[in-house]
Protein backbone atom coordinates (compact mmCIF):
# COMPACT_ATOMS: atom_id res chain seq x y z
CA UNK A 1 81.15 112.35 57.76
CA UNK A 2 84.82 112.47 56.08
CA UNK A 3 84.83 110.31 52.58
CA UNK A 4 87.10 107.06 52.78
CA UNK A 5 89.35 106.64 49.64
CA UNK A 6 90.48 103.27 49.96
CA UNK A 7 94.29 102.35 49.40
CA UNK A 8 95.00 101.77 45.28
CA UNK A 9 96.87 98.65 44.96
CA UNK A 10 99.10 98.11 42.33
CA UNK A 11 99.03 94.11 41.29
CA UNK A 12 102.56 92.71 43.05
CA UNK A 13 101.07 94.70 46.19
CA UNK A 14 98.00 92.30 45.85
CA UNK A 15 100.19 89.25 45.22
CA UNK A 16 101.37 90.40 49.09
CA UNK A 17 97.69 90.96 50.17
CA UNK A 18 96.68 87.29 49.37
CA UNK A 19 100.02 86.47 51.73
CA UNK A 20 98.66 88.72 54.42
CA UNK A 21 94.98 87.32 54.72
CA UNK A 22 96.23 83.58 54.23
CA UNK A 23 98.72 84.10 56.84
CA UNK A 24 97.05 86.87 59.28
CA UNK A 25 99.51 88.86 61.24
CA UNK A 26 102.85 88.06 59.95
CA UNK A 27 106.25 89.40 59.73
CA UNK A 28 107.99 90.59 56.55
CA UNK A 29 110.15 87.33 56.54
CA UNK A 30 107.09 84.95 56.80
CA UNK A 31 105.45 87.22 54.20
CA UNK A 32 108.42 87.74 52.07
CA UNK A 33 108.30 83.48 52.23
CA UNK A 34 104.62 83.69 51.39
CA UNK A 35 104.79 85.55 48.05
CA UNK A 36 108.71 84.97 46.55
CA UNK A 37 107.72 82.34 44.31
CA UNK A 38 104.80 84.45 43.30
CA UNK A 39 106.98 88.00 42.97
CA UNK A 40 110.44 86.89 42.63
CA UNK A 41 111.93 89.43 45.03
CA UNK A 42 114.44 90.07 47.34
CA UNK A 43 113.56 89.75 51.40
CA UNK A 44 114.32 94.05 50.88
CA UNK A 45 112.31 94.78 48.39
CA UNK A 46 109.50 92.63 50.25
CA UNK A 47 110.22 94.66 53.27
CA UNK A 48 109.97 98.10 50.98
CA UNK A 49 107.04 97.01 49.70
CA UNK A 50 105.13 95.96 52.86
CA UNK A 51 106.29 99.76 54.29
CA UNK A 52 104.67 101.33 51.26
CA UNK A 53 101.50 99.26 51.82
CA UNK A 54 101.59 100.40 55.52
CA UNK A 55 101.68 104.16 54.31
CA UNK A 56 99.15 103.75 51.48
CA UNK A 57 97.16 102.46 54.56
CA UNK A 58 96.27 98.88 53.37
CA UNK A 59 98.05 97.30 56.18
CA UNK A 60 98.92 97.80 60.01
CA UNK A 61 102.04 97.43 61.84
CA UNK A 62 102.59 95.89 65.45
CA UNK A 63 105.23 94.83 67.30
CA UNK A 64 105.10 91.59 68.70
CA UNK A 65 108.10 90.04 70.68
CA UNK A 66 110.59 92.78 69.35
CA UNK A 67 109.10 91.73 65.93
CA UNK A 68 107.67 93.90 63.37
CA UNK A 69 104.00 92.48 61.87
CA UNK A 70 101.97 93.12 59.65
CA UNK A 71 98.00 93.00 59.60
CA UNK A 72 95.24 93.77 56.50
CA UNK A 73 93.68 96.97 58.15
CA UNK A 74 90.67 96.20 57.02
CA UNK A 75 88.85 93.07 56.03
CA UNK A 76 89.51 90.89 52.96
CA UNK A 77 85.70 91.21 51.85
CA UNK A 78 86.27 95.35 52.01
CA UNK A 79 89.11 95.36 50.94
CA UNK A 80 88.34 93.24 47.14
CA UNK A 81 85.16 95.01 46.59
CA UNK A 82 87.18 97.89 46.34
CA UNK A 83 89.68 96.30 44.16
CA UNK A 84 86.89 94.77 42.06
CA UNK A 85 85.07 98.04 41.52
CA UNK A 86 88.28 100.11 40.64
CA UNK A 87 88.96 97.15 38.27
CA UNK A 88 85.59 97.61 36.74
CA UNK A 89 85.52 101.42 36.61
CA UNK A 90 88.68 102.08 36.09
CA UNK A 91 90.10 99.58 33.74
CA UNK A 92 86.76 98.61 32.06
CA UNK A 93 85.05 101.68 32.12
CA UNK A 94 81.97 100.16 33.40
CA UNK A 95 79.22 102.20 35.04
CA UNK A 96 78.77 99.23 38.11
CA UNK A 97 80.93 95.92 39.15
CA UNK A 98 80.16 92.59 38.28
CA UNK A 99 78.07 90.34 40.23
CA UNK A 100 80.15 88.88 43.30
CA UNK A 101 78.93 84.98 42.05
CA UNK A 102 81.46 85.63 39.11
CA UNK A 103 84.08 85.54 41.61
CA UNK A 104 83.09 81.82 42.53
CA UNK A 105 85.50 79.16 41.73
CA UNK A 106 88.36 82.06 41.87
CA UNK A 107 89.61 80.79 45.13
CA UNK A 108 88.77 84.67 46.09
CA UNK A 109 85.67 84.02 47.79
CA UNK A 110 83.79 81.26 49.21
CA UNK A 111 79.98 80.68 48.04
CA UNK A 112 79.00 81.65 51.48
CA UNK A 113 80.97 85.16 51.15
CA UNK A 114 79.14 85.56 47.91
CA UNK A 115 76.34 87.59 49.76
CA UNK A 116 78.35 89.58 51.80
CA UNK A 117 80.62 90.76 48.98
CA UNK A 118 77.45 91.71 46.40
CA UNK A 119 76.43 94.02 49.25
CA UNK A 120 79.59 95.88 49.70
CA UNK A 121 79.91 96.02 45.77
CA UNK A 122 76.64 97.46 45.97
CA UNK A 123 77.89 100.30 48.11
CA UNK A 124 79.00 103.55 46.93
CA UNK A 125 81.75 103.80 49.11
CA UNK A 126 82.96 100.91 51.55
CA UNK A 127 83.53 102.53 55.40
């Protein structure tokens, strides 16, 4: 079975991650809209951004109605247990992750995701 690195995202990418799972499947524009208070950037560099995402493989591309879109390519709950445990290796050079409940309150996870997301943090690697 072939290892899964998941996509390292550098913080304004994760400022356009929120936009993607509040959103769902959304264009640049709507996204772009989404986030510019939050990042400050041009509708271009939004659109550069969201490409790079697409090729780190952190989002998906379809086009709908002649439109270009934009999906999470895999789920939120995946997708920030990986962010929380390369924030807690990584950054704070700790041997495991903190518990999911600290996350409460964050606006990151509901108390009935709590579960869910302590199990993936508990995982080695996240499929």
């Amino acid at each position: 079975m072939a290892s899964f690195d998941p996509p390292r995202l550098a913080p304004s990418e994760v400022v356009l991650m929120r936009a993607v799972w509040s959103l769902g499947r959304a264009s640049a524009r709507e996204l772009h809209e989404a986030s510019a208070e939050a990042t400050g950037w041009s509708l271009s560099a939004t659109r550069k951004t969201l490409d790079r995402m697409v090729e780190k493989g952190a989002l998906r591309t379809q086009t709908v109605h002649g439109v270009k879109t934009f999906a999470a390519a895999r789920p939120r709950l995946e997708t920030l247990a990986d962010l929380i445990r390369g924030f807690a290796v990584s950054l704070l050079g700790a041997d495991r992750p903190p518990a999911a409940a600290a996350f409460v309150g964050t606006g990151l996870v509901t108390r009935d995701e709590v579960e869910e997301l302590e199990a993936l943090l508990r995982d080695e690697q996240t499929p």
